[in-house]
C-alpha atoms as a PDB file:
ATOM      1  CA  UNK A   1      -4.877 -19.725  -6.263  1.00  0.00           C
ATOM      2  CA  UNK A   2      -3.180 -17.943  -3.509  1.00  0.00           C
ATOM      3  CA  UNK A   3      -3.195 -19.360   0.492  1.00  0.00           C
ATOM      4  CA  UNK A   4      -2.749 -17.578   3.437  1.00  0.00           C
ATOM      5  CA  UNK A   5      -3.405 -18.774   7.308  1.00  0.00           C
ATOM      6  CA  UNK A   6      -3.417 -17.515  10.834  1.00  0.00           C
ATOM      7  CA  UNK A   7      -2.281 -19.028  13.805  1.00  0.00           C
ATOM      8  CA  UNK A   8      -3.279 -17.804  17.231  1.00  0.00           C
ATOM      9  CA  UNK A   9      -0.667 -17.341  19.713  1.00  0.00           C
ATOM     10  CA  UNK A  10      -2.678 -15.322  22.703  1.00  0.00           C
ATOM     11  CA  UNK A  11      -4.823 -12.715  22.963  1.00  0.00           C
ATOM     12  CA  UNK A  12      -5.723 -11.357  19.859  1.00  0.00           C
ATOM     13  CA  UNK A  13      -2.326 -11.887  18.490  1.00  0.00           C
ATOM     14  CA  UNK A  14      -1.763 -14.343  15.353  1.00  0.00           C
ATOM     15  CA  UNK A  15       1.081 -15.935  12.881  1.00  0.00           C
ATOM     16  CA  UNK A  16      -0.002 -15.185   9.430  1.00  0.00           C
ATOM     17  CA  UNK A  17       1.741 -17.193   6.790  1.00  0.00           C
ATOM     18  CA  UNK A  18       1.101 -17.263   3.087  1.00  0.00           C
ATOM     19  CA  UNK A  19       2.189 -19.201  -0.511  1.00  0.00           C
ATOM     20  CA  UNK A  20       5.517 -17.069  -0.176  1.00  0.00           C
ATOM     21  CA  UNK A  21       5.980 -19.150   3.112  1.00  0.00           C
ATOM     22  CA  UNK A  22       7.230 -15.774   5.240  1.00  0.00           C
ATOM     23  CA  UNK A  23       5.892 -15.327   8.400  1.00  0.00           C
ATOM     24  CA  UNK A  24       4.388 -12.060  10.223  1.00  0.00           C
ATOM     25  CA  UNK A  25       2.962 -11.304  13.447  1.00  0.00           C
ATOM     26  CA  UNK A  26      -0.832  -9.930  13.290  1.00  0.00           C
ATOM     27  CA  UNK A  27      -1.596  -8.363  16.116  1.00  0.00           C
ATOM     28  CA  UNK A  28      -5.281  -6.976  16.610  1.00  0.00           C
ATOM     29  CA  UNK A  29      -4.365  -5.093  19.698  1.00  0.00           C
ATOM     30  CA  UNK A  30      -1.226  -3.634  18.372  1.00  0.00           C
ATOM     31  CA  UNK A  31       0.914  -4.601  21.050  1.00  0.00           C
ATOM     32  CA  UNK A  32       3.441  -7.148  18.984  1.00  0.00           C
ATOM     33  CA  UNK A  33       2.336  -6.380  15.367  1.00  0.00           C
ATOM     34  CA  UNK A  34       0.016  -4.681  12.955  1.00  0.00           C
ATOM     35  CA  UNK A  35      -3.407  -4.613  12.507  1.00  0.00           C
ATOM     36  CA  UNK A  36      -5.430  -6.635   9.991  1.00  0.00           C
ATOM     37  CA  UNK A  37      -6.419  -2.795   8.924  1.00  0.00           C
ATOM     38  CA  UNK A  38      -3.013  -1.803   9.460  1.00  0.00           C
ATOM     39  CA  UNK A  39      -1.739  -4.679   7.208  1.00  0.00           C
ATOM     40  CA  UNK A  40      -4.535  -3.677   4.857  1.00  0.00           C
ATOM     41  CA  UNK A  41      -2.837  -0.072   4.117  1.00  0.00           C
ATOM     42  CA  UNK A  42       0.713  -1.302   4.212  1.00  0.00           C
ATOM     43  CA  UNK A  43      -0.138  -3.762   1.424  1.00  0.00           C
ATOM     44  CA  UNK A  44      -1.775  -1.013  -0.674  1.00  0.00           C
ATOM     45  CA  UNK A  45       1.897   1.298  -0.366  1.00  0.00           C
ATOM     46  CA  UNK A  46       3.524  -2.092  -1.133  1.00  0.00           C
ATOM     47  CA  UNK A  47       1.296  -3.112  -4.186  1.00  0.00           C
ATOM     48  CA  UNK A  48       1.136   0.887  -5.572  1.00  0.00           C
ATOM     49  CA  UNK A  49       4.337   1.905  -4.739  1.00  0.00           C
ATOM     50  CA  UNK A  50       6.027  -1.516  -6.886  1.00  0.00           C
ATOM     51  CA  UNK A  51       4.024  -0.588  -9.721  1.00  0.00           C
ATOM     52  CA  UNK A  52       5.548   3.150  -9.698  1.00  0.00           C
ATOM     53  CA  UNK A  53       9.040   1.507  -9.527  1.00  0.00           C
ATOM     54  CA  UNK A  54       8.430  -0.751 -12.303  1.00  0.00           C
ATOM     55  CA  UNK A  55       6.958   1.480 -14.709  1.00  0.00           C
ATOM     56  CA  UNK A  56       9.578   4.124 -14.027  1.00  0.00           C
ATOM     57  CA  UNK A  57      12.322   1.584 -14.264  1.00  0.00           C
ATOM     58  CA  UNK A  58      10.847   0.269 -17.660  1.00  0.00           C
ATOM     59  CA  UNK A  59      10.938   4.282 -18.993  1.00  0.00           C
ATOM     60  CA  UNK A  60      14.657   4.428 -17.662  1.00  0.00           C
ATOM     61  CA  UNK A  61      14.182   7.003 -15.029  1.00  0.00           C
ATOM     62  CA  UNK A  62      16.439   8.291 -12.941  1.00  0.00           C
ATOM     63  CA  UNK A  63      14.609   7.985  -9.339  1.00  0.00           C
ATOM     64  CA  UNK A  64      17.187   7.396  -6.448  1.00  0.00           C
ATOM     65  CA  UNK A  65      14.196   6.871  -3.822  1.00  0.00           C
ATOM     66  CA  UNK A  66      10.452   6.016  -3.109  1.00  0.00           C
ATOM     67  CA  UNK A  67       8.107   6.191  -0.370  1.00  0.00           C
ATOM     68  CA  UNK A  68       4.817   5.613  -0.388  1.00  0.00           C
ATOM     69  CA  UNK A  69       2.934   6.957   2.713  1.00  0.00           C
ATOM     70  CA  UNK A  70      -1.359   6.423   3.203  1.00  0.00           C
ATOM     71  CA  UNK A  71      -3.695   7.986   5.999  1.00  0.00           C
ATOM     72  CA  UNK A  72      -6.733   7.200   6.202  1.00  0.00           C
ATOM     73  CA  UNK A  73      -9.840   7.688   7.720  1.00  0.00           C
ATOM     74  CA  UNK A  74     -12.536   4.318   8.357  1.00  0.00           C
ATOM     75  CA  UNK A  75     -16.435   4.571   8.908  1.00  0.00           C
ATOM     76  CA  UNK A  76     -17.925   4.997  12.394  1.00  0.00           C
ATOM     77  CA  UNK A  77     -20.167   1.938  12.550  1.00  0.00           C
ATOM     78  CA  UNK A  78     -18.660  -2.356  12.225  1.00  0.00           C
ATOM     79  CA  UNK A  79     -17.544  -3.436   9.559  1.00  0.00           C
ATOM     80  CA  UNK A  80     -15.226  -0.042  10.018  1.00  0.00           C
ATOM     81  CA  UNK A  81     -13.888  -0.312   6.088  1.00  0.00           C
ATOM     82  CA  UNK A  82     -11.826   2.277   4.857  1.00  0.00           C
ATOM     83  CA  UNK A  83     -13.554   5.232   3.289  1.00  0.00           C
ATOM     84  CA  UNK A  84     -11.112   8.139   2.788  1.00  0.00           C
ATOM     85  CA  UNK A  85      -7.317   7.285   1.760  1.00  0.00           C
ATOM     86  CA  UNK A  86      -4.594   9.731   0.857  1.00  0.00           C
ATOM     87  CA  UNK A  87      -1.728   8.652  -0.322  1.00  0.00           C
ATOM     88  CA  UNK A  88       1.471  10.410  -1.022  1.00  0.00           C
ATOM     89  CA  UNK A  89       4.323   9.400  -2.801  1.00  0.00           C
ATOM     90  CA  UNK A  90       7.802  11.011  -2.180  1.00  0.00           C
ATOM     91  CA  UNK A  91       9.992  10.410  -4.972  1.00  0.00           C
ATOM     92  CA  UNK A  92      13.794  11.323  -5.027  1.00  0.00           C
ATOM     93  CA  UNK A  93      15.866  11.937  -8.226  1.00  0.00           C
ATOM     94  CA  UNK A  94      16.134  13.565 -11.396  1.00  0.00           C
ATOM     95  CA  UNK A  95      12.451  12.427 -12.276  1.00  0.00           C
ATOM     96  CA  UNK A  96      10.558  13.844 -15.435  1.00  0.00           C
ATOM     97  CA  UNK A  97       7.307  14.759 -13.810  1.00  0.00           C
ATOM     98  CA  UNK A  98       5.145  13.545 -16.155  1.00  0.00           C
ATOM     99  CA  UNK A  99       6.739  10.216 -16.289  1.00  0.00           C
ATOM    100  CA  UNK A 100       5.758   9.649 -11.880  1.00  0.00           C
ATOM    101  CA  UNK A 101       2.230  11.537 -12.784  1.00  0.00           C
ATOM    102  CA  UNK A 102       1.793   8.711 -15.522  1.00  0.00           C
ATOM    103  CA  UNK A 103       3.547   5.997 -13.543  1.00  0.00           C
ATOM    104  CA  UNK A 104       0.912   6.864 -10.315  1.00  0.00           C
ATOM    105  CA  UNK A 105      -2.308   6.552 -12.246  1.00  0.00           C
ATOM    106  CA  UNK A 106      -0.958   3.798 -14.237  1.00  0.00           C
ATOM    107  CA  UNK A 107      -0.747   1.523 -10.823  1.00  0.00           C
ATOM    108  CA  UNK A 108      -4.356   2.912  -9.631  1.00  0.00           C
ATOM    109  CA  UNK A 109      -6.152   2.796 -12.575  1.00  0.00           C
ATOM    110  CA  UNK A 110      -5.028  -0.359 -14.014  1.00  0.00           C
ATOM    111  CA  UNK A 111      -2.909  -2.200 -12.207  1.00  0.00           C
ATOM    112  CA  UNK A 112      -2.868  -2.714  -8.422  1.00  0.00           C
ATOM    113  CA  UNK A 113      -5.257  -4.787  -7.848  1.00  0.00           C
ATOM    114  CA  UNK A 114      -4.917  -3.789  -4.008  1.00  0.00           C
ATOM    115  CA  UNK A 115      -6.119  -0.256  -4.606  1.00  0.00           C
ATOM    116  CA  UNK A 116      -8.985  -1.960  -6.890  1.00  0.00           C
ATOM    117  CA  UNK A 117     -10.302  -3.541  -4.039  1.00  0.00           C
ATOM    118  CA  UNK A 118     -10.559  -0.634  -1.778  1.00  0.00           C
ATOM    119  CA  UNK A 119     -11.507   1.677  -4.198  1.00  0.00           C
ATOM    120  CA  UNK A 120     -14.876  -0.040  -4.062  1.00  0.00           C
ATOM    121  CA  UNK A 121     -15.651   1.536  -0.179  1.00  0.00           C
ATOM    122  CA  UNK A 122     -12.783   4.076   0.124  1.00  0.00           C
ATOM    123  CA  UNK A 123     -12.139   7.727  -2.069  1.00  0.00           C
ATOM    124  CA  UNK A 124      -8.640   7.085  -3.103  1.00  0.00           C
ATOM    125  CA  UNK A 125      -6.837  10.403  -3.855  1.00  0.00           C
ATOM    126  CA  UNK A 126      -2.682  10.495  -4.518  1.00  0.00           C
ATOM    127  CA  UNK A 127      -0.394  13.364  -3.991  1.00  0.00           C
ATOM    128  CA  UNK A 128       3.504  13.428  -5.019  1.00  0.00           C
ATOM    129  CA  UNK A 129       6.520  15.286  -3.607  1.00  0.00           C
ATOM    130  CA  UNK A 130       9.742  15.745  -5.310  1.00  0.00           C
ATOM    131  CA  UNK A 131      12.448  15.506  -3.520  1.00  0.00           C
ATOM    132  CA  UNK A 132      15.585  16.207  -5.909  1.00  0.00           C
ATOM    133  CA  UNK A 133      15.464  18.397  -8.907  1.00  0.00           C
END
């Protein structure tokens, strides 16, 4: 069982803590920290983006870099859930192609369980640049 908890400061600004016991300022106007939503898409680059590493690490390959970017768009009308997300990976070294192609599918269509979760209101599309090679 994971735990996580807020703590309001002032306005709409909170401490969010969790198991790990690390500490980050939520922020629902933006002015000191991120989002909830924000949070939301950062933890979906996070959760995709260590997959890619690990897989690509466990088939030896050469990447010197990773970013993992997302835009995307939310519905009109409360609860505002995400319903379009792009994300694009930018990967640098001397990559085999198919081995990040296998690697990105891998973490969406078995293992982050982040991108699991939002698939079920959002269209979840992925797009990779090559930086080296």
């Amino acid at each position: 069982m994971t735990k996580a908890k807020t703590i309001w400061i002032e306005k709409q600004r909170f401490t969010g803590i969790a198991d790990s016991g690390h500490s980050i300022v939520v922020d629902g106007d933006k002015a000191a920290g991120n989002s909830p939503m924000e949070l939301v898409l950062i933890g979906l680059c996070g959760c995709t983006g260590y997959d890619v590493i690990s897989i690509l690490q466990k088939k030896r390959e050469p990447f010197t870099s990773l970013e993992v970017r997302a835009q995307a768009e939310r519905a009109a009308d409360p609860p505002s859930v995400y319903t379009e997300i792009k994300l694009l990976y930018r990967i640098g070294g001397k990559v085999s192609r198919k081995a990040v192609e296998d690697a990105v599918r891998l973490s969406k269509e078995k293992y982050c369980s982040v991108s699991a979760m939002l698939a079920k209101t959002a269209k979840i599309s992925a797009e990779i640049e090559y930086l080296d090679g």
